[in-house]
Protein backbone atom coordinates (compact mmCIF):
# COMPACT_ATOMS: atom_id res chain seq x y z
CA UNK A 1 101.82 57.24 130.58
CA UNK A 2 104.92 57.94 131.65
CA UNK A 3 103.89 59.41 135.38
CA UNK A 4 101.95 56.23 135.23
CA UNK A 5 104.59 53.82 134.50
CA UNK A 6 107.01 55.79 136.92
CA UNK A 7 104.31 55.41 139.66
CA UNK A 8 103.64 51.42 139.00
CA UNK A 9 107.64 50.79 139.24
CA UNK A 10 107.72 52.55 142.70
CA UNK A 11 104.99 50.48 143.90
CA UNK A 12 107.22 47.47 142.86
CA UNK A 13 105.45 46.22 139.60
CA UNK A 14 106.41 44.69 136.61
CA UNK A 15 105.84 46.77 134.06
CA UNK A 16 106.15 46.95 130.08
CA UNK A 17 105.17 49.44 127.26
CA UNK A 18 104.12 48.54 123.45
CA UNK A 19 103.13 51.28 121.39
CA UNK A 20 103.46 52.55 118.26
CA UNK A 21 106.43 53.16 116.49
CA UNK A 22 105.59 55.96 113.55
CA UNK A 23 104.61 58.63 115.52
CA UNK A 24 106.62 61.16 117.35
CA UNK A 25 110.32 62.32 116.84
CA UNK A 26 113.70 63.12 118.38
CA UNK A 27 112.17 64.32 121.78
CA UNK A 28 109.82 61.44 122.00
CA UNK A 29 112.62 58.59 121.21
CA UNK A 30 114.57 60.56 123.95
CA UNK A 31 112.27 60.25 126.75
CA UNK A 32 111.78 56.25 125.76
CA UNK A 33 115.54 56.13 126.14
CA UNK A 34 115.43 57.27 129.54
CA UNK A 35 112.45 54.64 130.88
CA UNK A 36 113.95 51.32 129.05
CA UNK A 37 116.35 50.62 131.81
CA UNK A 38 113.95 50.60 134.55
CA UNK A 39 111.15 48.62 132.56
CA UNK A 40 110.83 44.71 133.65
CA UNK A 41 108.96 43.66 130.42
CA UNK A 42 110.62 46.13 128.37
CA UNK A 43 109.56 49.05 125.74
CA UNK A 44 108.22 47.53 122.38
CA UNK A 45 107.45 49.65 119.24
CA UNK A 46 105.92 48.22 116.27
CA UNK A 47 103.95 50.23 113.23
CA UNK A 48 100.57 50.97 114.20
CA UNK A 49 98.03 53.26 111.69
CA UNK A 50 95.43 55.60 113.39
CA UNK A 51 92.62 54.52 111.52
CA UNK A 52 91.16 51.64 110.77
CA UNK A 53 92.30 49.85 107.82
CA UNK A 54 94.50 46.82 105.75
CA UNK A 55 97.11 47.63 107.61
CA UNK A 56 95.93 46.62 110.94
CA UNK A 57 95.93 42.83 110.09
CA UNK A 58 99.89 43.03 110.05
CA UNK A 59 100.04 45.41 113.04
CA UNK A 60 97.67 42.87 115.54
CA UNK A 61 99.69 39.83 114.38
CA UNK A 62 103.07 41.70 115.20
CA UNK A 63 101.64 43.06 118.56
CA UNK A 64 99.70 39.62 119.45
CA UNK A 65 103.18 38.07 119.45
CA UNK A 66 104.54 40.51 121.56
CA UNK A 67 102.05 40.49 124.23
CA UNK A 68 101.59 36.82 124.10
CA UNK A 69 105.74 36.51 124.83
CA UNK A 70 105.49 38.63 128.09
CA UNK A 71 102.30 36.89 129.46
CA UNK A 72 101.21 40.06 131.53
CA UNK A 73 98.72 39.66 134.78
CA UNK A 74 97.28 43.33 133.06
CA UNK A 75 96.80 44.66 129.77
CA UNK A 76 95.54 48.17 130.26
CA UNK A 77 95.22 49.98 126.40
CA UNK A 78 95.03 53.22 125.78
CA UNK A 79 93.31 55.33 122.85
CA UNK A 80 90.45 53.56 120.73
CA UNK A 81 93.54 51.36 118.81
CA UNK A 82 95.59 50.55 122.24
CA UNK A 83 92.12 49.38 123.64
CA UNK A 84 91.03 47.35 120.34
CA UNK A 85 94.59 45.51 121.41
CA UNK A 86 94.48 45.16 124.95
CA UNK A 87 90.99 43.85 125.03
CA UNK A 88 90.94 41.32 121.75
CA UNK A 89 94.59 39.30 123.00
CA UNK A 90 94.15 40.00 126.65
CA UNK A 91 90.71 37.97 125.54
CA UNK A 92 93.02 35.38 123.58
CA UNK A 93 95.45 34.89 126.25
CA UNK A 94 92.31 33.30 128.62
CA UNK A 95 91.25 31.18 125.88
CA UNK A 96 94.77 29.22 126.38
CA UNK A 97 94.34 29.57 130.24
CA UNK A 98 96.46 32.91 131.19
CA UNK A 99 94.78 34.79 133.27
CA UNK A 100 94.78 38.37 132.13
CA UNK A 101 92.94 41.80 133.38
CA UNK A 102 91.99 43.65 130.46
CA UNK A 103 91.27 47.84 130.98
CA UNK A 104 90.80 50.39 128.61
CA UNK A 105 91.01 54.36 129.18
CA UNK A 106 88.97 55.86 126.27
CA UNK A 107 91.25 59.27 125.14
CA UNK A 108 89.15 60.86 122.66
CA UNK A 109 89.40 59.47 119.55
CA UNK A 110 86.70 57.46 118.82
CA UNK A 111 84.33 59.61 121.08
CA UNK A 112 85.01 62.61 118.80
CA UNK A 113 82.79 61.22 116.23
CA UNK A 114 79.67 62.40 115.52
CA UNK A 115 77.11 59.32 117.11
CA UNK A 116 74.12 60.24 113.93
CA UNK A 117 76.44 59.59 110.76
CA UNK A 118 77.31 55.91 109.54
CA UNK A 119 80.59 55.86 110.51
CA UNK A 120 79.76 57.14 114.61
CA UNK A 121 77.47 54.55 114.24
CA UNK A 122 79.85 52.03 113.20
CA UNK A 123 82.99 52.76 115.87
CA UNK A 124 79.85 53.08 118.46
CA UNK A 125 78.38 49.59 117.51
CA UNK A 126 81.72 47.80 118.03
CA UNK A 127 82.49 50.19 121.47
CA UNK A 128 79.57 48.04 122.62
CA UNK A 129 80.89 44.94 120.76
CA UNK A 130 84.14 45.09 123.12
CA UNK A 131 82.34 45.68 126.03
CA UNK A 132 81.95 42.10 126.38
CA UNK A 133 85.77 41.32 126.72
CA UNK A 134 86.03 44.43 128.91
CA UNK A 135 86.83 44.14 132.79
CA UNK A 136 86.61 47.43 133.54
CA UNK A 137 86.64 51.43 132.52
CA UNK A 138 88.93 54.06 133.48
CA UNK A 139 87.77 57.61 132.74
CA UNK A 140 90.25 60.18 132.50
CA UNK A 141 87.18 63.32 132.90
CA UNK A 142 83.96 63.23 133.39
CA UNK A 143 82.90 64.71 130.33
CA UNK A 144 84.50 61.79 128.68
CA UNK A 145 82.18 59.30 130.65
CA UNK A 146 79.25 60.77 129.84
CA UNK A 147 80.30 61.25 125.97
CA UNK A 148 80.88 57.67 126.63
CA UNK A 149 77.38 57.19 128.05
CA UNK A 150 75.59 59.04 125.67
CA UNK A 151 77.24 57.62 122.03
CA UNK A 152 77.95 54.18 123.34
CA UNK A 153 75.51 53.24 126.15
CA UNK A 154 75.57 52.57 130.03
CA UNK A 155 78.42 50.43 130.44
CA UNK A 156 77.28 47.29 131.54
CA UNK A 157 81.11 46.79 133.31
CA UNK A 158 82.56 48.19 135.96
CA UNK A 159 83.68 51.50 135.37
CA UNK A 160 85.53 54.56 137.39
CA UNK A 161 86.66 58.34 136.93
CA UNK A 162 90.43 58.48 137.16
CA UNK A 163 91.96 62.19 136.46
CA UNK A 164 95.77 62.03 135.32
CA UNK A 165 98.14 62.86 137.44
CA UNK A 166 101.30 64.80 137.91
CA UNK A 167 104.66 63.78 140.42
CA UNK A 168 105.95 66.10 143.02
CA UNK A 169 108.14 67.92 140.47
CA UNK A 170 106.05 69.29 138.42
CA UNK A 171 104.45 71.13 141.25
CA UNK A 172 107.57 73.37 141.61
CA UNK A 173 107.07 76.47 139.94
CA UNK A 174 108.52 77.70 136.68
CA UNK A 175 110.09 81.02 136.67
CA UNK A 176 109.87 83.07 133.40
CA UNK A 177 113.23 83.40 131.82
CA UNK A 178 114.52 86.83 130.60
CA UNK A 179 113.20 88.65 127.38
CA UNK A 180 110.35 85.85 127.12
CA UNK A 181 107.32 86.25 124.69
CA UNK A 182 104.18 87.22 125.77
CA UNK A 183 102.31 83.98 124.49
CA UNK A 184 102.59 80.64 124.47
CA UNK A 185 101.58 77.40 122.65
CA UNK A 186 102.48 74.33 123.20
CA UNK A 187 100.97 71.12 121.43
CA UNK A 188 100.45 69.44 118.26
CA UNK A 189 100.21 71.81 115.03
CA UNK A 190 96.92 70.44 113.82
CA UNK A 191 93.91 72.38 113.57
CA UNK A 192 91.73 70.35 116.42
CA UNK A 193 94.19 71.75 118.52
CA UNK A 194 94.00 75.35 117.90
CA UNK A 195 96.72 76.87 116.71
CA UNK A 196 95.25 79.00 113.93
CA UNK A 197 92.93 80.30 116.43
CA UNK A 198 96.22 80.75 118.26
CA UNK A 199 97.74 82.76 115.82
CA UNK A 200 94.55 85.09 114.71
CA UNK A 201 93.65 85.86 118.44
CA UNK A 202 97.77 87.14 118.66
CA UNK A 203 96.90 89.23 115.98
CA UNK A 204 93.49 91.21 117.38
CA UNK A 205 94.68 90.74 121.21
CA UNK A 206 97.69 93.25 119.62
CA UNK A 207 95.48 95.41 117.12
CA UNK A 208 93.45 95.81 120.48
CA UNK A 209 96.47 96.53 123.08
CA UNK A 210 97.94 98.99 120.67
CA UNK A 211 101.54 96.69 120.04
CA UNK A 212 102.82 93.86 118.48
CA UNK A 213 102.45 91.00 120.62
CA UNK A 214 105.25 88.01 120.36
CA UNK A 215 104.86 84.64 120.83
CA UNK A 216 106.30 81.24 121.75
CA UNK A 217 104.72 77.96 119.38
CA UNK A 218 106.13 74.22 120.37
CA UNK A 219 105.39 71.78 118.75
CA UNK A 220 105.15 69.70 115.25
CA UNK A 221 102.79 67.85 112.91
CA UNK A 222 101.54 67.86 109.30
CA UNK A 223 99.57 71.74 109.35
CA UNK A 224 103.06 73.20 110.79
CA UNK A 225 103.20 74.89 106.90
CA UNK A 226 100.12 75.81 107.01
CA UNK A 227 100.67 78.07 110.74
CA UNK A 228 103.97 79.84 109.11
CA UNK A 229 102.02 80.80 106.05
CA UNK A 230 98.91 82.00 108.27
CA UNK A 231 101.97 84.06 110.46
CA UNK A 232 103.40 85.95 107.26
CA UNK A 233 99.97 86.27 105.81
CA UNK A 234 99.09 88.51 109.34
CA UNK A 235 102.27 90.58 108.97
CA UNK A 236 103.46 88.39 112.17
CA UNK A 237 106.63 87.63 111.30
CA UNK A 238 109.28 88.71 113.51
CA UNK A 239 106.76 88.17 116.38
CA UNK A 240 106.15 84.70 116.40
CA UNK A 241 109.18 81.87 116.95
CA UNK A 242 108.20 78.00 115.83
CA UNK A 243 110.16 75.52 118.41
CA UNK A 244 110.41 71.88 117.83
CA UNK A 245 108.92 69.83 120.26
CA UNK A 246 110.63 69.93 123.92
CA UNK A 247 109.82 69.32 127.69
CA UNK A 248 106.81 71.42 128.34
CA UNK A 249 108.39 72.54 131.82
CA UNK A 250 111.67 74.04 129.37
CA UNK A 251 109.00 75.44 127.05
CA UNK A 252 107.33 77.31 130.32
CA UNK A 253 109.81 79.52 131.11
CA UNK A 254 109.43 80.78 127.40
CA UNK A 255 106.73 83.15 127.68
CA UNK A 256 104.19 85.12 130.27
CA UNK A 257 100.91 83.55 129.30
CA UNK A 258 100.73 79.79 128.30
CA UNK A 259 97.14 79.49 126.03
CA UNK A 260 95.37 75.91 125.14
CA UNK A 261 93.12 76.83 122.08
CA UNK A 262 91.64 73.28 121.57
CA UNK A 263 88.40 72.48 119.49
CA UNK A 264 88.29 69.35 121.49
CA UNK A 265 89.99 67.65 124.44
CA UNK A 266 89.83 64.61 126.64
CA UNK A 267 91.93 65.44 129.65
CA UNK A 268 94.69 67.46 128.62
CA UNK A 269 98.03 67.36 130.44
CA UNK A 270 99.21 70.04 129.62
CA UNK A 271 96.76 72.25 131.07
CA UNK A 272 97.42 70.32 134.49
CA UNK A 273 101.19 70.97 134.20
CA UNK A 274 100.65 74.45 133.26
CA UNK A 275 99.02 75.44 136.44
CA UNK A 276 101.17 73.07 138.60
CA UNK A 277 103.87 75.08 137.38
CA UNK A 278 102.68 78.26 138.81
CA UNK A 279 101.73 79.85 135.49
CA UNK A 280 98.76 81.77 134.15
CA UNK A 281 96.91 80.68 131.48
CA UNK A 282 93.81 80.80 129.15
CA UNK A 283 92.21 77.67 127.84
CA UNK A 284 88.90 76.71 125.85
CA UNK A 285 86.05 75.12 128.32
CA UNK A 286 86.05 71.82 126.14
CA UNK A 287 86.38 68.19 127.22
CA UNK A 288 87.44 67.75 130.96
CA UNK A 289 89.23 71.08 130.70
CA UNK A 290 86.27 72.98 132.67
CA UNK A 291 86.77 70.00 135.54
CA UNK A 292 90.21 70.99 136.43
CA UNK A 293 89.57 74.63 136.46
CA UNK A 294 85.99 75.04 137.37
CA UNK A 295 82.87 75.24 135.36
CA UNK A 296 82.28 79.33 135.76
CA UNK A 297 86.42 80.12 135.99
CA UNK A 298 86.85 83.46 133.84
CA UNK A 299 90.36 81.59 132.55
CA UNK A 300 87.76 79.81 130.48
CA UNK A 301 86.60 80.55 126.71
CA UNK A 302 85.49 78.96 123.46
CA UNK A 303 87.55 77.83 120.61
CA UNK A 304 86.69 81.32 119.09
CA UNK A 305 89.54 83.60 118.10
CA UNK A 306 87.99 86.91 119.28
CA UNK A 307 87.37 85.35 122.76
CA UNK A 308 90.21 84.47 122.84
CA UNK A 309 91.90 87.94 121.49
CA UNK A 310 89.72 90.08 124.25
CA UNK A 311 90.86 87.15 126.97
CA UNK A 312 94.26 87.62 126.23
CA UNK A 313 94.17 91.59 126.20
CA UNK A 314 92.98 91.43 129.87
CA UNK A 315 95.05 88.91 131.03
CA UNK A 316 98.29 91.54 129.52
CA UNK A 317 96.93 94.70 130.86
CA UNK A 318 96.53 93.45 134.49
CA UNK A 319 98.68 90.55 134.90
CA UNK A 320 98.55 90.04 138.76
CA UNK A 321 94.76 89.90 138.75
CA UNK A 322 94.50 87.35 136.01
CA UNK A 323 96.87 85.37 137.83
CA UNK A 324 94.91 85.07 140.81
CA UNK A 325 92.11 83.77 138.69
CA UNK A 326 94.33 80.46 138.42
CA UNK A 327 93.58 77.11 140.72
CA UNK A 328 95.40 76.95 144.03
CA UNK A 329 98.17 74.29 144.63
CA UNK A 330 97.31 72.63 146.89
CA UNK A 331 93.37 71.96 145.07
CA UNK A 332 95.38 70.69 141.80
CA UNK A 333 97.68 68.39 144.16
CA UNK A 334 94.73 66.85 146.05
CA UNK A 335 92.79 65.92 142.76
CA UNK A 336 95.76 65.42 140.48
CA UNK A 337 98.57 64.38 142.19
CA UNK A 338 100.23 60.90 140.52
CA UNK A 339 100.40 58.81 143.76
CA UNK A 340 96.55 59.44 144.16
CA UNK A 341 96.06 58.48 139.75
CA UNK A 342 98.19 55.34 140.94
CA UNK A 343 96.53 54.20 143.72
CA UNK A 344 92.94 54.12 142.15
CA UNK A 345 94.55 52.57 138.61
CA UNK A 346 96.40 50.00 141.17
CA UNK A 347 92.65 49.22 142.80
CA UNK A 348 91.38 49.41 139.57
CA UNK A 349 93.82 46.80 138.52
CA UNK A 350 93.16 44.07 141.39
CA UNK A 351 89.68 44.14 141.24
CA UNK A 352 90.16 43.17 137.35
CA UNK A 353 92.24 40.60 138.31
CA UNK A 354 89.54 39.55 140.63
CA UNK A 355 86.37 39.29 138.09
């Protein structure tokens, strides 16, 4: 969002954010501070609940008023809730003759659910429901469009792949700082994520190298008790350091070996800045992840914590040859560089405007 939202100012637009307000912490609030100043319509936080329920009455009203005050020419929403939004009040702003593009970028969510039990069924019905006060699609994977094609149905809108997209900087490598760990991970502490596949794999990739490997985990969330209990319960302790959340380019320089141990992804970031960094990693072939690497790339495993134990033994023992299993730069800038994610969002955008 932010890469976005840096990329639309350059171009000279006026843009704004609303989002929700009871999610993230210090190092989120920090990077909000920084964008305010340079947004036209603003930053705008208000309560928003994940899932569906009472609550979201309250939350619409609140955001309704918001959007409705800064009359946009686009409402692109994000996420299953951020599209609900952006479609149902970019829908009521036409009714009283403003004429609004409405886009929506699935991220997961919704898709994750399984399309044969009653509630798939449900968020899958009204997908189809809000097709009607759609414009248009933006894909962040390819995996993700077809999961869209298969649970929801052809989209009978215009709709377009657009991978995310890094700036300039993040293309400069990332040296590894002194005395850093062997492993790292970097993400939310909840299990679709991976960490206590993280944390097992740590402990057989050692058993298996014959010493105690150490490791780097960033991040927060509501399982974070759950990972320090799993770490003392493997006779870890010592070897693994919990960091709150921080810029995943500081975080980098923090260990040898950055690891993404997802059960399920959309298009992760963080695997694009890893690489675009200049750093090796391991990372489970899920979601768009096997897009940005390559279907039959070796880097790539399943969400299984031997895999990922015998992965990250080779990767230690010959370092220089796993490296050269990574993506080259100048493949990862052609495909997801930020000007190019801007300029199709930004086509995207005008050919909304034109329906």
């Amino acid at each position: 969002m932010r890469d976005l939202t840096e990329a639309q100012l350059a171009a000279g637009h006026s843009v704004g954010i609303v989002c929700d307000s009871t999610t993230g912490g210090e190092f989120e609030e920090r990077l909000f501070g920084q964008m305010k100043d340079s947004l036209a319509l603003g930053i705008h936080r208000t309560p928003m609940q994940r899932h569906v329920g009472p609550g979201d009455l309250a939350s619409a009203w609140r955001t309704y008023r918001i959007i409705k005050e800064l009359r946009p020419d686009v409402l692109h929403g994000h996420g299953a809730k951020g599209g609900a939004y952006a479609r149902l009040f970019g829908s009521l702003l036409r009714v009283s003759r403003s004429r609004v593009a409405r886009l929506y970028s699935p991220h997961g969510g919704s898709l994750h659910y399984d399309e044969t039990t009653a509630t798939g069924k449900l968020f899958f019905a009204l997908e189809r429901f809000m097709g009607r006060f759609t414009d248009c699609l933006l894909f962040v994977s390819d995996y993700e469009r077809k999961t869209y094609r298969r649970k929801v149905g052809e989209p009978p809108i215009p709709n377009t792949l657009v991978y995310n997209g890094l700036r300039a900087a993040e293309f400069e490598m990332v040296p590894t700082a002194p005395g850093a760990a062997d492993l790292l991970y970097i993400g939310m502490m909840r299990d679709l994520k991976g960490p206590d596949i993280f944390i097992d794999a740590l402990a057989l990739a050692g058993a298996r190298l014959g010493r105690r490997l150490s490791a780097v985990m960033v991040g927060d969330g509501d399982d974070l008790p759950r990972y320090h209990a799993q770490v003392k319960r493997l006779g870890l302790d010592g070897h693994v350091r919990f960091l709150p959340p921080m810029p995943a380019r500081d975080a980098f320089a923090l260990a040898d070996l950055i690891v993404v141990p997802s059960r399920a992804e959309a298009m992760p970031y963080i695997v694009l800045e890893t690489l675009a960094a200049g750093k090796p990693m391991i990372a489970t072939a899920v979601g768009g992840i096997p897009e940005i690497f390559g279907e039959t790339s070796p880097a790539l495993i399943r969400p299984d914590p031997k895999q990922l134990g015998d992965k990250v033994s080779e990767a230690l023992a010959d370092p220089g040859a796993y490296r050269s299993l990574m993506p080259g730069t100048a493949d990862l800038k052609a495909r997801f560089g930020a000007d190019v994610m801007a300029a199709e969002i930004e086509k995207a955008y005008f050919a909304a405007l034109r329906r």
